[in-house]
Protein backbone atom coordinates (compact mmCIF):
# COMPACT_ATOMS: atom_id res chain seq x y z
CA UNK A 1 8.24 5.40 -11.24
CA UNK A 2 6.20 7.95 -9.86
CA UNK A 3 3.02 6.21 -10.05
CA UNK A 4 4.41 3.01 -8.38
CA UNK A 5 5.25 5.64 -5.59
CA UNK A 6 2.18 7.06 -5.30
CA UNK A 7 0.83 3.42 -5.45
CA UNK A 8 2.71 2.71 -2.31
CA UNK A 9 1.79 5.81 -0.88
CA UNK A 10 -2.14 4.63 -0.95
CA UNK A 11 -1.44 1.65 0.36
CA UNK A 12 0.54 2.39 3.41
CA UNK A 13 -2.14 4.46 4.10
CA UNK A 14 -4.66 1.46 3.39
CA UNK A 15 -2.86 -0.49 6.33
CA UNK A 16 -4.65 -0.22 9.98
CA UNK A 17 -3.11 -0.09 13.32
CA UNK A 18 -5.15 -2.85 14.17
CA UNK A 19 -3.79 -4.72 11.03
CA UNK A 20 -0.07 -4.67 12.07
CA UNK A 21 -1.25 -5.46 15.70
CA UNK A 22 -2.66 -8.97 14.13
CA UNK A 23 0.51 -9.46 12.36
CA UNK A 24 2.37 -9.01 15.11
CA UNK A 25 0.17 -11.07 17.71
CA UNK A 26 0.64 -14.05 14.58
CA UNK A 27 4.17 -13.92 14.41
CA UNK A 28 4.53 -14.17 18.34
CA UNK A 29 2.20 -17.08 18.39
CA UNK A 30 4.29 -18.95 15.90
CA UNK A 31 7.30 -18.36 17.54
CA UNK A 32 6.09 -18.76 20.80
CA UNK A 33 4.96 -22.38 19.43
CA UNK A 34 7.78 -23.28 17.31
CA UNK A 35 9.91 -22.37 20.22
CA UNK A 36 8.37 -24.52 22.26
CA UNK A 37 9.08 -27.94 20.16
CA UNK A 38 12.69 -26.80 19.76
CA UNK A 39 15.23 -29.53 21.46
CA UNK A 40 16.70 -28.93 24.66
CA UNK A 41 19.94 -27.55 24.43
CA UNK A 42 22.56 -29.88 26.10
CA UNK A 43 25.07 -27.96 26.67
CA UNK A 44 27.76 -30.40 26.26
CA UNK A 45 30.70 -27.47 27.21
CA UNK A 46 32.01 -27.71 30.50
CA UNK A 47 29.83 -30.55 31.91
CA UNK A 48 32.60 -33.57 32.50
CA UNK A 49 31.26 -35.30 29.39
């Protein structure tokens, strides 16, 4: 157990700023895009319909 810890330790400290930057600049792209195919939302409530 204590070696898996100390595994983990090594490589959190392996992981760059700019690294989790990238990630996070990725994940916003995708959700920017899949956003942006989602269906309009009718809104069916309230509308006379």
């Amino acid at each position: 157990m204590k070696n898996k810890l100390n595994l983990l330790a090594v490589s959190a400290q392996k992981i760059d700023r700019q690294h989790v930057q990238l990630v996070l600049v990725i994940v916003s792209l995708a959700m920017l895009v899949l956003g942006i195919g989602a269906p309009a939302d009718g809104g069916g409530v309230g509308l006379g319909r």
